[in-house]
Protein backbone atom coordinates (compact mmCIF):
# COMPACT_ATOMS: atom_id res chain seq x y z
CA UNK A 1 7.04 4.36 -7.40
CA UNK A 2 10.28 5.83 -8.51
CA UNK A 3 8.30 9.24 -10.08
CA UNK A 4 5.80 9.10 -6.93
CA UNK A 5 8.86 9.21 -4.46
CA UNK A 6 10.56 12.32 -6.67
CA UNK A 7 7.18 14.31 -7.14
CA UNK A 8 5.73 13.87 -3.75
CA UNK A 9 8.90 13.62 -1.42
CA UNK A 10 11.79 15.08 -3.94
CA UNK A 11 13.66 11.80 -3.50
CA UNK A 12 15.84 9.46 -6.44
CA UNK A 13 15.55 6.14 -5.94
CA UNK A 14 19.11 5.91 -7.18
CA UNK A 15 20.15 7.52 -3.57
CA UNK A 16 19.15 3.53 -2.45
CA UNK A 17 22.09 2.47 -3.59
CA UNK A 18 24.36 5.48 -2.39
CA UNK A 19 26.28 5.43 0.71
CA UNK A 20 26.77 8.73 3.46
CA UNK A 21 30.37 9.17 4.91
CA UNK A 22 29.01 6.26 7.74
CA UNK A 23 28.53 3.43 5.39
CA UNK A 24 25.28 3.69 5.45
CA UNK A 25 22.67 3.99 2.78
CA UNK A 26 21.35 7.37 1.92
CA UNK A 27 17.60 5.60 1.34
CA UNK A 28 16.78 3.00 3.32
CA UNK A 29 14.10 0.86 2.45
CA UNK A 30 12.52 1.17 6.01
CA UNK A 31 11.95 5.19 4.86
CA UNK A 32 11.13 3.96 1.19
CA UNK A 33 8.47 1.73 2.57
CA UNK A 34 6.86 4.52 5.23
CA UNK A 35 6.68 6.69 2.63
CA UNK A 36 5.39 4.71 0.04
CA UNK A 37 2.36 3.47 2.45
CA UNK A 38 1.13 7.14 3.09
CA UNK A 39 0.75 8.06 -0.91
CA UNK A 40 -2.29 10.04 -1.92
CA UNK A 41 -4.63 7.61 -3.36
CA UNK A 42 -4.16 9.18 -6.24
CA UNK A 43 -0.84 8.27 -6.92
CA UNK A 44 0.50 6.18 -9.74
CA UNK A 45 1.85 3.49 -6.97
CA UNK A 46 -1.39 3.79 -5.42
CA UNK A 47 -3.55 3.10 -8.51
CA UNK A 48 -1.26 0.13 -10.05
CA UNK A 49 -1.36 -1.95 -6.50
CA UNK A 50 -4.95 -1.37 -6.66
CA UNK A 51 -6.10 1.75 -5.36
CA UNK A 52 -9.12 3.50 -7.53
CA UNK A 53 -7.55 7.06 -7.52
CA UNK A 54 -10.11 8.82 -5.85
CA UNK A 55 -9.62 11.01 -2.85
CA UNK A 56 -11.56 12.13 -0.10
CA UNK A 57 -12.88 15.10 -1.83
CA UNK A 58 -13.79 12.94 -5.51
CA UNK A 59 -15.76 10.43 -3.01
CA UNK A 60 -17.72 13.41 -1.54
CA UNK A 61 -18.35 15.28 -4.92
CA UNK A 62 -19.85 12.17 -6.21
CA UNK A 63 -21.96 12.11 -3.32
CA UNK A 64 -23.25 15.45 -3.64
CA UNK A 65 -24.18 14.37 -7.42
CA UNK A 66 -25.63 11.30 -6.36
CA UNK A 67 -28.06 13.00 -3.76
CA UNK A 68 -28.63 15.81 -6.35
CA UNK A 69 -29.09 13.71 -9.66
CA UNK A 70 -30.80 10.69 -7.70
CA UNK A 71 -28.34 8.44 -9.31
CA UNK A 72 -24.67 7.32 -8.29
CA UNK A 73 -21.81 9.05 -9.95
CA UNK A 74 -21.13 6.97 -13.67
CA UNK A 75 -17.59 7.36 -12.49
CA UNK A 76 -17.65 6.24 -9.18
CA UNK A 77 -15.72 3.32 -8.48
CA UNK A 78 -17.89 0.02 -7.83
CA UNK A 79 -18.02 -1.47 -4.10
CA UNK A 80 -15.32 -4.32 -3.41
CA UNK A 81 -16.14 -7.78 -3.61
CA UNK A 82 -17.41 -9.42 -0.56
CA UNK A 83 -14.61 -11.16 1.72
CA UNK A 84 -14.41 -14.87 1.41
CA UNK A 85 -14.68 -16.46 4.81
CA UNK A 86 -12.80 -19.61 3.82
CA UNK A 87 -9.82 -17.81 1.85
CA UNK A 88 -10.09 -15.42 5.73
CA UNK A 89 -9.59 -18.96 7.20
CA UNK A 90 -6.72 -20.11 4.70
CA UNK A 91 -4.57 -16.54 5.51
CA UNK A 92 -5.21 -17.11 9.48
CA UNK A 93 -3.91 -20.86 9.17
CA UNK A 94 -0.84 -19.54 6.63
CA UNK A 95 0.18 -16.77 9.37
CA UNK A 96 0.05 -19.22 12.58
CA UNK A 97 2.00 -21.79 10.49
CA UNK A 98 4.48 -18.82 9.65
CA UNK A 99 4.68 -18.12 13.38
CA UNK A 100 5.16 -21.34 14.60
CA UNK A 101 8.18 -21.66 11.86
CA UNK A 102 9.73 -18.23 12.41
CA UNK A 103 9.57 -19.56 16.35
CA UNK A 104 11.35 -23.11 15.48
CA UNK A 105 14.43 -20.73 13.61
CA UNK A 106 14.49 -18.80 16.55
CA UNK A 107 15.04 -21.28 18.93
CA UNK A 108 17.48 -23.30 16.43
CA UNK A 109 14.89 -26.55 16.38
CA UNK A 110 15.27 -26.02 12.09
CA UNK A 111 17.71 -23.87 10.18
């Protein structure tokens, strides 16, 4: 993330833990986290949280070999794996029970 940050938006990561004149930090990680999300997929931070590192344009070139060679690209990354409906379920029921808790804090019921 740290090289991502300097190459694509000319930012340290060190600046995180500097202060401006206000007393505020000179990187918040609201702006570290915007900018982070909107990373070429090509990025390192993109490719070690999952990503495949192809673009748009590497998706399209394979295309153009597939339709010219009659075969997909060797490259080409394979499709995802089919979405579990039950672990779908499990992550619905974890949220609503993380709602329902966040709501109890809120109105002081549990600390």
């Amino acid at each position: 993330m740290e090289s991502d940050l300097s190459q694509y938006h000319h930012l340290d990561i060190r600046d995180r833990d500097r202060f401006d004149e206000h007393g505020r930090r000179c990187l918040p990680l609201r702006r570290i986290s915007a900018l982070v999300k909107f990373l070429p997929p090509d990025s390192a931070t993109a490719i070690v949280t999952g990503g495949s590192g192809w673009t748009l344009t590497d998706v399209l070139l394979s295309d153009v070999f597939h339709a010219t060679a009659g075969a997909p690209h060797p490259a080409r990354p394979k499709a995802e794996k089919p979405v579990d409906p039950e672990q779908v379920r499990k992550v619905a029921a974890f949220r609503k029970r993380n709602v329902e808790r966040q709501r109890q804090i809120d109105a002081g019921e549990i600390t």
